[in-house]
ModelCIF file with pLDDT and N, C-alpha, C, O atoms, coordinates in Angstrom:
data_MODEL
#
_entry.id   MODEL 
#
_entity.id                         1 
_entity.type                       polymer 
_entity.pdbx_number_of_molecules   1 
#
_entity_poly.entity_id                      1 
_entity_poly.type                           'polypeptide(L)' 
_entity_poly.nstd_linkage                   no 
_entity_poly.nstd_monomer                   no 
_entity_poly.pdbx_seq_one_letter_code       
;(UNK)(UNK)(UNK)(UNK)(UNK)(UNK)(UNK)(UNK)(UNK)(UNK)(UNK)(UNK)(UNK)(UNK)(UNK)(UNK)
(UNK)(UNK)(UNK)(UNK)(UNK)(UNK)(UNK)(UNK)(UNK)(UNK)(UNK)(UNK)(UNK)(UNK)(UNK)(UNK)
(UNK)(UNK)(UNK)(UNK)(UNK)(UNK)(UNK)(UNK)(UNK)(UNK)(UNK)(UNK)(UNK)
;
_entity_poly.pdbx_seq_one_letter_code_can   XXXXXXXXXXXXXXXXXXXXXXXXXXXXXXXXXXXXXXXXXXXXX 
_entity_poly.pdbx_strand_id                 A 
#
loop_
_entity_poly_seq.entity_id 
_entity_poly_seq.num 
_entity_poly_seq.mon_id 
_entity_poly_seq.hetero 
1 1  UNK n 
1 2  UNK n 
1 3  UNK n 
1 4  UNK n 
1 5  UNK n 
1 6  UNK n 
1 7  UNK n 
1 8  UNK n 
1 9  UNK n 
1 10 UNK n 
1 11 UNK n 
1 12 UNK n 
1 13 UNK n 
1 14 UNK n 
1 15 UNK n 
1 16 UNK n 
1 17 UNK n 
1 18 UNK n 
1 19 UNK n 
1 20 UNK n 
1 21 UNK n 
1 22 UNK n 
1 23 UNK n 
1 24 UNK n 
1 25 UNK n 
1 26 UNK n 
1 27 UNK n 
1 28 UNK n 
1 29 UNK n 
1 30 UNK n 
1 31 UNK n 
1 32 UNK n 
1 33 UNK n 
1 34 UNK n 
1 35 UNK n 
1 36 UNK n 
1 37 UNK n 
1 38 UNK n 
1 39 UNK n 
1 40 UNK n 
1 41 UNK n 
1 42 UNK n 
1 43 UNK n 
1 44 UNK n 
1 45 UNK n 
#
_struct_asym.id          A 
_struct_asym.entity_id   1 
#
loop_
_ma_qa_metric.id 
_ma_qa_metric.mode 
_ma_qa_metric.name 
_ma_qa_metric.software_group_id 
_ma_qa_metric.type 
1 global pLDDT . pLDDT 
2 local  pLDDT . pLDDT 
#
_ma_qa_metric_global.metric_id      1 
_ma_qa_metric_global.metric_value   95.82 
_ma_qa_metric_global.model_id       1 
_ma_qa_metric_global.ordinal_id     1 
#
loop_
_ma_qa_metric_local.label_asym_id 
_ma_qa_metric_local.label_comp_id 
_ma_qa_metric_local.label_seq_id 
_ma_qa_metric_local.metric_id 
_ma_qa_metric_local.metric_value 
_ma_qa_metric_local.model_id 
_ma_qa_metric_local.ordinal_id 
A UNK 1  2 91.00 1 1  
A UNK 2  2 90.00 1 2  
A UNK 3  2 93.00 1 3  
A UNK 4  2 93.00 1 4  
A UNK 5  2 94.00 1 5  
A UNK 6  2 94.00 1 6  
A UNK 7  2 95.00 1 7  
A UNK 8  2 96.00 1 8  
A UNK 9  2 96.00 1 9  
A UNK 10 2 97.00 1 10 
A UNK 11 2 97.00 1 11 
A UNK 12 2 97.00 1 12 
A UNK 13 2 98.00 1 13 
A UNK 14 2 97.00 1 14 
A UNK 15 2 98.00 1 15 
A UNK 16 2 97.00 1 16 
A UNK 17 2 98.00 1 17 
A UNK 18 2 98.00 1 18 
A UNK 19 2 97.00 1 19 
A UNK 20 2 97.00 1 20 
A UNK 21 2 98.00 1 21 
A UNK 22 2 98.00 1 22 
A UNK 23 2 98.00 1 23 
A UNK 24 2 97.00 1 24 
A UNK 25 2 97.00 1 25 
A UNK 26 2 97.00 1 26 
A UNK 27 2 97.00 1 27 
A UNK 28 2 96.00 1 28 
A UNK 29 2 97.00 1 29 
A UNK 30 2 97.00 1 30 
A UNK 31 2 95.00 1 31 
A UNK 32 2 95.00 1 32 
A UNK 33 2 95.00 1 33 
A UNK 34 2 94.00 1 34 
A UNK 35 2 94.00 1 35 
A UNK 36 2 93.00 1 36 
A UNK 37 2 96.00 1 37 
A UNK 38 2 95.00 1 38 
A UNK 39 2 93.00 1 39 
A UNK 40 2 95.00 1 40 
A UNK 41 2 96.00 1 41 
A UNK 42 2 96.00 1 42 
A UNK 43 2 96.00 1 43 
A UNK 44 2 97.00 1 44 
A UNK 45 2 97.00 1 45 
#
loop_
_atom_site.group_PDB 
_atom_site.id 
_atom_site.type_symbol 
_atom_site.label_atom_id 
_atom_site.label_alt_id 
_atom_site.label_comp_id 
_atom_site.label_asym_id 
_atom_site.label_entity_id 
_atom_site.label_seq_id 
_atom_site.pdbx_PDB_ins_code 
_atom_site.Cartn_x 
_atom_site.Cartn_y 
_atom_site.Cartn_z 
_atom_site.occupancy 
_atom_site.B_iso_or_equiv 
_atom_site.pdbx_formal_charge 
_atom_site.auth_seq_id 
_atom_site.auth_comp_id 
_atom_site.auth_asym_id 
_atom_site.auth_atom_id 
_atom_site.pdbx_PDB_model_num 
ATOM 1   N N  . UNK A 1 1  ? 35.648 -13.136 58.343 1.00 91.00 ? 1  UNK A N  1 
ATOM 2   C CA . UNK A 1 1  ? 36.732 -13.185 57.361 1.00 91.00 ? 1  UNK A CA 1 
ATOM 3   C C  . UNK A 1 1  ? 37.714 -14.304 57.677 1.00 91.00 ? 1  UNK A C  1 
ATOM 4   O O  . UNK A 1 1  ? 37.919 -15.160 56.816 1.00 91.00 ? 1  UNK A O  1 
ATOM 5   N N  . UNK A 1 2  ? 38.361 -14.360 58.903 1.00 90.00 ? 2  UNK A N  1 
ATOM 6   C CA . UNK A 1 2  ? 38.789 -15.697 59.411 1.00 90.00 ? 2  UNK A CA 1 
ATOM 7   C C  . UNK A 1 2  ? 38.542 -16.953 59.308 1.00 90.00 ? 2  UNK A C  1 
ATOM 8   O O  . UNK A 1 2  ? 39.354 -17.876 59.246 1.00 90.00 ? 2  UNK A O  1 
ATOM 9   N N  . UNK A 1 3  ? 36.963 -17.002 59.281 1.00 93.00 ? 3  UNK A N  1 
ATOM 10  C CA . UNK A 1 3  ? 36.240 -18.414 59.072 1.00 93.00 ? 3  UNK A CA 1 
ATOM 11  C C  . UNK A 1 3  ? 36.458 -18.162 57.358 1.00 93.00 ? 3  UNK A C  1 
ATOM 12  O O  . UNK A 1 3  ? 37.311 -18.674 56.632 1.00 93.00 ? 3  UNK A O  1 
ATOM 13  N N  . UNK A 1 4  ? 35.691 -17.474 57.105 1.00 93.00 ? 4  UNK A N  1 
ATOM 14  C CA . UNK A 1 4  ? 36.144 -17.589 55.442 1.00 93.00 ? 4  UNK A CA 1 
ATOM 15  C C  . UNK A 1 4  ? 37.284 -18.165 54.396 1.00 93.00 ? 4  UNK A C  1 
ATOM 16  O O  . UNK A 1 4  ? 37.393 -18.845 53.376 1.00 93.00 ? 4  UNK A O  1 
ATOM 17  N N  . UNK A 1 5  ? 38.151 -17.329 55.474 1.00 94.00 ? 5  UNK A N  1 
ATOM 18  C CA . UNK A 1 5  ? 39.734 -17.813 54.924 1.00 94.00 ? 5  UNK A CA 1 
ATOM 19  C C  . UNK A 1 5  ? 40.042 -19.603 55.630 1.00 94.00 ? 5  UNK A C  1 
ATOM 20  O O  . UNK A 1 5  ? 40.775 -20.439 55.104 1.00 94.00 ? 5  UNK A O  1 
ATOM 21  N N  . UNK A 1 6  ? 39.476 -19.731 56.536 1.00 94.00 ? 6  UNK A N  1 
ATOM 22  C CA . UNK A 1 6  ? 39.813 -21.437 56.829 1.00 94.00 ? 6  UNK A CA 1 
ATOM 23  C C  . UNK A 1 6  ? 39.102 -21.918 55.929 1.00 94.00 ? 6  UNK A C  1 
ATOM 24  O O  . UNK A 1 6  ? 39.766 -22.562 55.117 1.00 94.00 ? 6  UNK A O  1 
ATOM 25  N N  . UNK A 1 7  ? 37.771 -21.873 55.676 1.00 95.00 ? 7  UNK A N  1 
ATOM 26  C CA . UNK A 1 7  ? 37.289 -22.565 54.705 1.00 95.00 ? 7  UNK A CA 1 
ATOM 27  C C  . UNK A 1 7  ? 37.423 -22.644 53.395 1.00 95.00 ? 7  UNK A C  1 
ATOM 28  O O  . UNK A 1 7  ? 36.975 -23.567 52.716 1.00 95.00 ? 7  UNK A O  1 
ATOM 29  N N  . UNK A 1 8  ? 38.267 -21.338 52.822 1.00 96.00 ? 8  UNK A N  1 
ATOM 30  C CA . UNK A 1 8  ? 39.075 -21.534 51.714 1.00 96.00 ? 8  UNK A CA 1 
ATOM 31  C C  . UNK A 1 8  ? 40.290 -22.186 51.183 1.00 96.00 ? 8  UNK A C  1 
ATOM 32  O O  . UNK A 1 8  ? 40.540 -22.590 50.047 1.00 96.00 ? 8  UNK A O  1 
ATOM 33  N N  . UNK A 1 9  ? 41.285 -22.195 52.736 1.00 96.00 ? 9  UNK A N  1 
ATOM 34  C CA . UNK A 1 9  ? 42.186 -23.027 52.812 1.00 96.00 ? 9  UNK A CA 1 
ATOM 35  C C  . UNK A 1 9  ? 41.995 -24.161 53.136 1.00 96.00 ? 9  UNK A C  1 
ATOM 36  O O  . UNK A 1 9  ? 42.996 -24.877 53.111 1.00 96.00 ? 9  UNK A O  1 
ATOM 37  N N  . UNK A 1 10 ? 40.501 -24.891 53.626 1.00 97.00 ? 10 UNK A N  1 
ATOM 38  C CA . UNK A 1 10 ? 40.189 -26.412 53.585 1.00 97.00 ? 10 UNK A CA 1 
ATOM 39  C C  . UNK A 1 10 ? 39.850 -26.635 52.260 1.00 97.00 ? 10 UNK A C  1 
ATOM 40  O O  . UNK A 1 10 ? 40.118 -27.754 51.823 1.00 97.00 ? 10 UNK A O  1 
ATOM 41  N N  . UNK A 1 11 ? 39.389 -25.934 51.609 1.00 97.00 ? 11 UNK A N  1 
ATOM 42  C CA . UNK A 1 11 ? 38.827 -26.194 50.622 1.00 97.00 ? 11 UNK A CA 1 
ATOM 43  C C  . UNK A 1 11 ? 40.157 -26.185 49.424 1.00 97.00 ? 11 UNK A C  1 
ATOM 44  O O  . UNK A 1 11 ? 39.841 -26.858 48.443 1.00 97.00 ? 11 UNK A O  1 
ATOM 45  N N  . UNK A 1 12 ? 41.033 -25.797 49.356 1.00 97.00 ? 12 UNK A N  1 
ATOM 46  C CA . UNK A 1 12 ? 42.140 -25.964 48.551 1.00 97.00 ? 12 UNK A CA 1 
ATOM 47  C C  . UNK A 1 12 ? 43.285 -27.049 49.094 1.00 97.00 ? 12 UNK A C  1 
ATOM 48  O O  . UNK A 1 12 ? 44.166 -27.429 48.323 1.00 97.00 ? 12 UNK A O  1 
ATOM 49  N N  . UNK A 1 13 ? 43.207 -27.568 50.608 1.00 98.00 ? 13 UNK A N  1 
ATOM 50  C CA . UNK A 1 13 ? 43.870 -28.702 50.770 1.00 98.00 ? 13 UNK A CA 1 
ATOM 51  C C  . UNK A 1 13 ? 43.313 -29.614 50.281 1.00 98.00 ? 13 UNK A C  1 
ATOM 52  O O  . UNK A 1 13 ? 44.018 -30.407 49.657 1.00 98.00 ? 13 UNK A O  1 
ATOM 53  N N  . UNK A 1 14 ? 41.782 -29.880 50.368 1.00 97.00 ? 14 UNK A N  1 
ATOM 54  C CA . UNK A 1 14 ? 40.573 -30.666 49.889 1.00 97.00 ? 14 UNK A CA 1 
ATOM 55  C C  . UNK A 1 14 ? 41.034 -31.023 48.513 1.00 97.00 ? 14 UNK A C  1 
ATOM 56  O O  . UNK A 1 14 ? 41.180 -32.208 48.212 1.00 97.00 ? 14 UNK A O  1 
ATOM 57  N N  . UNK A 1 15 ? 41.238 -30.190 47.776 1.00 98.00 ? 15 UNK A N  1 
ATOM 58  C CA . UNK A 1 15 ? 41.377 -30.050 45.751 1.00 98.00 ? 15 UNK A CA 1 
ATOM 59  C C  . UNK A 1 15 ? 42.581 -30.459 46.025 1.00 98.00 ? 15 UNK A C  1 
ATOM 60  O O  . UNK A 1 15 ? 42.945 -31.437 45.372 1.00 98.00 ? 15 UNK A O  1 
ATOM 61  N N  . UNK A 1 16 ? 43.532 -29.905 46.999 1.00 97.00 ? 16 UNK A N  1 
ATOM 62  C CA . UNK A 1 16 ? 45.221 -30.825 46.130 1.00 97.00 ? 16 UNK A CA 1 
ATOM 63  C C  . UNK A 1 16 ? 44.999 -32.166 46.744 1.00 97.00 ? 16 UNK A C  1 
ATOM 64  O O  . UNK A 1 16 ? 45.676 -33.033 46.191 1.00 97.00 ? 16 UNK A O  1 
ATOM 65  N N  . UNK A 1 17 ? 44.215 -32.617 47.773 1.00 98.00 ? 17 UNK A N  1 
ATOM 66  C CA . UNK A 1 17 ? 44.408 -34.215 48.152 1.00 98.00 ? 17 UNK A CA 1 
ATOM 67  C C  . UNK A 1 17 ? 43.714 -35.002 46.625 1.00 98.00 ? 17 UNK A C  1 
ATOM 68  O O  . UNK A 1 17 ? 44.212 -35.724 45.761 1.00 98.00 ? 17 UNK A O  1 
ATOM 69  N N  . UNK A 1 18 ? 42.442 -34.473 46.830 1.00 98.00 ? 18 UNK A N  1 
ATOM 70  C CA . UNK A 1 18 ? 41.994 -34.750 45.700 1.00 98.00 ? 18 UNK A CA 1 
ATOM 71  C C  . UNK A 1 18 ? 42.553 -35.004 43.848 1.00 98.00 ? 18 UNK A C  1 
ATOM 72  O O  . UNK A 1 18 ? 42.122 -35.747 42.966 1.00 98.00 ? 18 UNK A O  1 
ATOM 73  N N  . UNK A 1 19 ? 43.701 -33.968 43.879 1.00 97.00 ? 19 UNK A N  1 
ATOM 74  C CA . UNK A 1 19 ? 44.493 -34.226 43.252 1.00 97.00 ? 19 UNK A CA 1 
ATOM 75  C C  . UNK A 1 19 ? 45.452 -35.401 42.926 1.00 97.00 ? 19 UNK A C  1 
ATOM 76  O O  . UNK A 1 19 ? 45.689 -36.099 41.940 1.00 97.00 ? 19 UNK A O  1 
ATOM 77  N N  . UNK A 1 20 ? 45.980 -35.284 44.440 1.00 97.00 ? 20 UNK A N  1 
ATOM 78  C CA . UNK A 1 20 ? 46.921 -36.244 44.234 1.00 97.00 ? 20 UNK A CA 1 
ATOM 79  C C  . UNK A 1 20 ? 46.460 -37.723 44.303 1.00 97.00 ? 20 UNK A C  1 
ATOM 80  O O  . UNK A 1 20 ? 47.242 -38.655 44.112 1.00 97.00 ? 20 UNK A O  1 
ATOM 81  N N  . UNK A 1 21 ? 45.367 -37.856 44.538 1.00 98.00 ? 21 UNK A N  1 
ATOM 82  C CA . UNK A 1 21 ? 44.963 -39.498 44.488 1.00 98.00 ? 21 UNK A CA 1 
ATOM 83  C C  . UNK A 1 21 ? 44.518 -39.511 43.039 1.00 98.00 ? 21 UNK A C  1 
ATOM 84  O O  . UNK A 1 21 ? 44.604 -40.584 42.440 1.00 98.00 ? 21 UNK A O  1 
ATOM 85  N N  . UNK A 1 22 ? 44.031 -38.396 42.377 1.00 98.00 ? 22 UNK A N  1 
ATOM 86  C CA . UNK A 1 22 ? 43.493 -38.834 41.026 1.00 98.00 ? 22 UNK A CA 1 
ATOM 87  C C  . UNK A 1 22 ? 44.469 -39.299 40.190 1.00 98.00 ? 22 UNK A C  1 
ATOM 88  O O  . UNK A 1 22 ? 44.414 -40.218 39.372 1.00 98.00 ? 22 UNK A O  1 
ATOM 89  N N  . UNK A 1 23 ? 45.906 -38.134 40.654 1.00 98.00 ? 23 UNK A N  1 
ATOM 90  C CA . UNK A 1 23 ? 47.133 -38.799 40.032 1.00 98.00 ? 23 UNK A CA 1 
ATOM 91  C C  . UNK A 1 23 ? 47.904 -40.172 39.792 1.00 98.00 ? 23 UNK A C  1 
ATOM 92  O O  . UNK A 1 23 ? 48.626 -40.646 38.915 1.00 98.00 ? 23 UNK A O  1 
ATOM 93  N N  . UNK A 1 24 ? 47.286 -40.640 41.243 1.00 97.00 ? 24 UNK A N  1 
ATOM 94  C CA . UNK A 1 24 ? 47.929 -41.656 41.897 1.00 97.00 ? 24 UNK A CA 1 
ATOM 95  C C  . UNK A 1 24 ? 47.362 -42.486 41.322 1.00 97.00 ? 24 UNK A C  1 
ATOM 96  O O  . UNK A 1 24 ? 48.103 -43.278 40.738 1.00 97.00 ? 24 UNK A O  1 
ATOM 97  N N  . UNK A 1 25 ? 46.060 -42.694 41.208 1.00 97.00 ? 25 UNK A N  1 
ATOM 98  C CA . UNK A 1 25 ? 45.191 -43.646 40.492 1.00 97.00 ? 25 UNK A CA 1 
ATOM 99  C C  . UNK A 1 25 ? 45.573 -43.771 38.979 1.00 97.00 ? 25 UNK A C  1 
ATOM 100 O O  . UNK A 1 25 ? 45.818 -44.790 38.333 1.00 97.00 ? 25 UNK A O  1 
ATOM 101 N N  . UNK A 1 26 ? 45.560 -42.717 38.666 1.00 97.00 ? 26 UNK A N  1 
ATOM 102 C CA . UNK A 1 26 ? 46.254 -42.902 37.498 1.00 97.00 ? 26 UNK A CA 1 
ATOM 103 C C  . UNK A 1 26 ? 47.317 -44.057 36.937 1.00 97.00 ? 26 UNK A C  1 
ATOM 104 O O  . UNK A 1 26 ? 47.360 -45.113 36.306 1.00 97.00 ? 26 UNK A O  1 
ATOM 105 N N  . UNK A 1 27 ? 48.070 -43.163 37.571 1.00 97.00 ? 27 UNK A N  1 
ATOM 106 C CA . UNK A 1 27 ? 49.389 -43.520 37.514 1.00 97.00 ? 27 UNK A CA 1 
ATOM 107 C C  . UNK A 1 27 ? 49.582 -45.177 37.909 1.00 97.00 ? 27 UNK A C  1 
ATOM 108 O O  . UNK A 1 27 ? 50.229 -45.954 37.206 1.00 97.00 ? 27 UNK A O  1 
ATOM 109 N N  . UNK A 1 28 ? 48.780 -45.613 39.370 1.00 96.00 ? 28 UNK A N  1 
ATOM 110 C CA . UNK A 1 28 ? 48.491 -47.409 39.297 1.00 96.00 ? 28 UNK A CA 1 
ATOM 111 C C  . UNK A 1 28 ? 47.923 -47.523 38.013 1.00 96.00 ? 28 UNK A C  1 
ATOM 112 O O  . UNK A 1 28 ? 48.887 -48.056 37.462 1.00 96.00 ? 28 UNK A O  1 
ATOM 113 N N  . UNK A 1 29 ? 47.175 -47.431 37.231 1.00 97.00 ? 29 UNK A N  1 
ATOM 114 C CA . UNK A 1 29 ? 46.570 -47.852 36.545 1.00 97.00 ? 29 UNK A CA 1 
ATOM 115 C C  . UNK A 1 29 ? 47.234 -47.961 35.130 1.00 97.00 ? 29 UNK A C  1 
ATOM 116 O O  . UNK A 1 29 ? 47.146 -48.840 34.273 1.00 97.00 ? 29 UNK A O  1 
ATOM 117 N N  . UNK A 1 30 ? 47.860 -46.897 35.162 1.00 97.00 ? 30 UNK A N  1 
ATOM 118 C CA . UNK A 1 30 ? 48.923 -47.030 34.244 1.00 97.00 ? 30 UNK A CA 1 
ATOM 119 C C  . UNK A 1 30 ? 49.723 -48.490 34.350 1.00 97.00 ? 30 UNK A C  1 
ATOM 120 O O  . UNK A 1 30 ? 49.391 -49.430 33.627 1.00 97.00 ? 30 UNK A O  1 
ATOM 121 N N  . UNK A 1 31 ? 50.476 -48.560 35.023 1.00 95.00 ? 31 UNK A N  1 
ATOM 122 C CA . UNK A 1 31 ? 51.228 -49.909 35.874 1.00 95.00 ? 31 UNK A CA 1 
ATOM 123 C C  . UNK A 1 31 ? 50.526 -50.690 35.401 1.00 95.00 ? 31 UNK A C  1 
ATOM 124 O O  . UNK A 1 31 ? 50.936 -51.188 34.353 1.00 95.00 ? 31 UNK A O  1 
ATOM 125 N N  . UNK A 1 32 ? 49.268 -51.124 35.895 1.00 95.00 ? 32 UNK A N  1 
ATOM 126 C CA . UNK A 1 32 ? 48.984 -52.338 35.739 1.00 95.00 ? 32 UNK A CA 1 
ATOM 127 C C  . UNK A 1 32 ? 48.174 -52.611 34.333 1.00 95.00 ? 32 UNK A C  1 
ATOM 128 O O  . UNK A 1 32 ? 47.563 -53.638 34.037 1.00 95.00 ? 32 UNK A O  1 
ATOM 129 N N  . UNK A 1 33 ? 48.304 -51.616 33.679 1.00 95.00 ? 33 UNK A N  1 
ATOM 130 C CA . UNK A 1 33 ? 48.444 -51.917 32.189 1.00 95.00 ? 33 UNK A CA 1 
ATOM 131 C C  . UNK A 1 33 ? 49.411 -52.255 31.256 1.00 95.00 ? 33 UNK A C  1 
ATOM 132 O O  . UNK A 1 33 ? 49.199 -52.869 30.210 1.00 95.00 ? 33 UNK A O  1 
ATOM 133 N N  . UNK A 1 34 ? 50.866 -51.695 31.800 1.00 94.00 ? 34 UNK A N  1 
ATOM 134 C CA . UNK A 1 34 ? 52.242 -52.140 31.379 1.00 94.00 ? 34 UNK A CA 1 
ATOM 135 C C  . UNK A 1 34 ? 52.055 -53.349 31.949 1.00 94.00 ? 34 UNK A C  1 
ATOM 136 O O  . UNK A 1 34 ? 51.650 -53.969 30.966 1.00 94.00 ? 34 UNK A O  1 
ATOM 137 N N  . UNK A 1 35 ? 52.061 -54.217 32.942 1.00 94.00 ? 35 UNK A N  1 
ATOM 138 C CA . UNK A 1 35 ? 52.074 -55.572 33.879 1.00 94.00 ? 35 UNK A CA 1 
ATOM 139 C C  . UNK A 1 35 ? 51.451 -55.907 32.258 1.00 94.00 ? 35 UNK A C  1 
ATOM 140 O O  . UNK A 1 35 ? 52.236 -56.184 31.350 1.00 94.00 ? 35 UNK A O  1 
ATOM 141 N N  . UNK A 1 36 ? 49.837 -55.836 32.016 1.00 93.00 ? 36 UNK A N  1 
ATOM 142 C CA . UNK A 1 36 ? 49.547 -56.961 31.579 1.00 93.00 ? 36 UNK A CA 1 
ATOM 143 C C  . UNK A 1 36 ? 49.752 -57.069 30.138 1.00 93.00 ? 36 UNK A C  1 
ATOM 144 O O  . UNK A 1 36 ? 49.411 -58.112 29.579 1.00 93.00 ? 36 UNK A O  1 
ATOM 145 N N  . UNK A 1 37 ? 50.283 -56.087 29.453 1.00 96.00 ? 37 UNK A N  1 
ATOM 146 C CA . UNK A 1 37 ? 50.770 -55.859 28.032 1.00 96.00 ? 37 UNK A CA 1 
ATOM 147 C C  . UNK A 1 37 ? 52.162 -56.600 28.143 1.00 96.00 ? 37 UNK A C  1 
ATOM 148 O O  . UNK A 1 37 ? 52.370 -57.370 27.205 1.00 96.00 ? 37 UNK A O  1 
ATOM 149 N N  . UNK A 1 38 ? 52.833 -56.550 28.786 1.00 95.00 ? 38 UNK A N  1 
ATOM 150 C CA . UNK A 1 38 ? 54.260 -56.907 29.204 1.00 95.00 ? 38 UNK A CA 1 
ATOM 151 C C  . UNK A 1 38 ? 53.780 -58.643 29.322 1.00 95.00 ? 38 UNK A C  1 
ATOM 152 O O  . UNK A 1 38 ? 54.472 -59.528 28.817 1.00 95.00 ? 38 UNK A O  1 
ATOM 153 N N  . UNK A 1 39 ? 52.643 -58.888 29.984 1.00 93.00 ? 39 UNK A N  1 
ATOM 154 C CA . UNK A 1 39 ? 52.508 -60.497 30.331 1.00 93.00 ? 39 UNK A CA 1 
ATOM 155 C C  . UNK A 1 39 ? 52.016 -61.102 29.037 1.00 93.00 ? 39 UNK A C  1 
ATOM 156 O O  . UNK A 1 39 ? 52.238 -62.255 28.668 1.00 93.00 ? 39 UNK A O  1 
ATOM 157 N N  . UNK A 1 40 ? 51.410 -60.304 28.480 1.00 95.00 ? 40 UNK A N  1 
ATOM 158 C CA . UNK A 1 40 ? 50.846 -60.671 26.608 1.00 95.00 ? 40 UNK A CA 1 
ATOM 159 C C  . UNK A 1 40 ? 51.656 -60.622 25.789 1.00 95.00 ? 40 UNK A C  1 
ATOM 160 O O  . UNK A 1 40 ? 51.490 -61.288 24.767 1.00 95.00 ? 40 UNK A O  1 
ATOM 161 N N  . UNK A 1 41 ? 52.815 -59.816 25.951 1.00 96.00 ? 41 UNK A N  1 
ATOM 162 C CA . UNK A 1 41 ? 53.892 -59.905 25.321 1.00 96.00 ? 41 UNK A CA 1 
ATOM 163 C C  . UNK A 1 41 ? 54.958 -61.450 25.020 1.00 96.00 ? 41 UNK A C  1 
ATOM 164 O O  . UNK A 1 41 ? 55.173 -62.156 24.035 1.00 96.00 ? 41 UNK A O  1 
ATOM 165 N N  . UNK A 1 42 ? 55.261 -61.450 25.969 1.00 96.00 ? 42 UNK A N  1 
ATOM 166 C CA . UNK A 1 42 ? 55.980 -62.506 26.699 1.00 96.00 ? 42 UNK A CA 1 
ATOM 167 C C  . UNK A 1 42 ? 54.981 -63.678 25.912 1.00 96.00 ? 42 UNK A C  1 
ATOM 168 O O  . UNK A 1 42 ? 55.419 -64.201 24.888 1.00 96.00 ? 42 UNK A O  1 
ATOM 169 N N  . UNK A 1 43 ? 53.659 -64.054 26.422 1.00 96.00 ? 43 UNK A N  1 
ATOM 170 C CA . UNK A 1 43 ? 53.068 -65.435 25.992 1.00 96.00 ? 43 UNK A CA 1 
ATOM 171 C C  . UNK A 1 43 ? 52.862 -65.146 24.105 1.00 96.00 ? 43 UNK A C  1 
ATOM 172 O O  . UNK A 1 43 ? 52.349 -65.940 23.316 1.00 96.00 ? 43 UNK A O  1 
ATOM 173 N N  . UNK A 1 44 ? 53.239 -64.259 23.898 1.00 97.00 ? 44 UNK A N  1 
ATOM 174 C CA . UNK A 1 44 ? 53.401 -63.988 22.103 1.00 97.00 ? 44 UNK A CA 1 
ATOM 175 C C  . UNK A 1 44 ? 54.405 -64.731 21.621 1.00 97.00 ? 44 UNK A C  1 
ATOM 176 O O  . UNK A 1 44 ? 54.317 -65.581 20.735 1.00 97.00 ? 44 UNK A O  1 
ATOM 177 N N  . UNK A 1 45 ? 55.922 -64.210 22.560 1.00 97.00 ? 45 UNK A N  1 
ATOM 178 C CA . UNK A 1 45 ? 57.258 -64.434 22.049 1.00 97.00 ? 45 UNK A CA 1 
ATOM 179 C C  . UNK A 1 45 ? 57.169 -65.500 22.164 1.00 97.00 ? 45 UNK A C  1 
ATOM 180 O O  . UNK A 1 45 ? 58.105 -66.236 21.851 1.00 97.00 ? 45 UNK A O  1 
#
């Protein structure tokens, strides 16, 4: 039951890391889509 429960609690640190880089990725990616809309912008004006 002990081992069980560690491997449930690796396994849910596992999913929030996992989380948070998917976020993270995101979220760069977001960025560097404002960057280059923002740089297309600009060579419009």
């Amino acid at each position: 039951l002990v081992l069980d429960d560690f491997k449930n609690a690796e396994q849910q640190i596992n999913n929030y890391i996992k989380s948070f880089q998917d976020e993270f990725d995101r979220l760069l990616k977001e960025r560097e889509t404002r960057e280059a809309e923002a740089e297309q912008i600009r060579e419009t004006l």
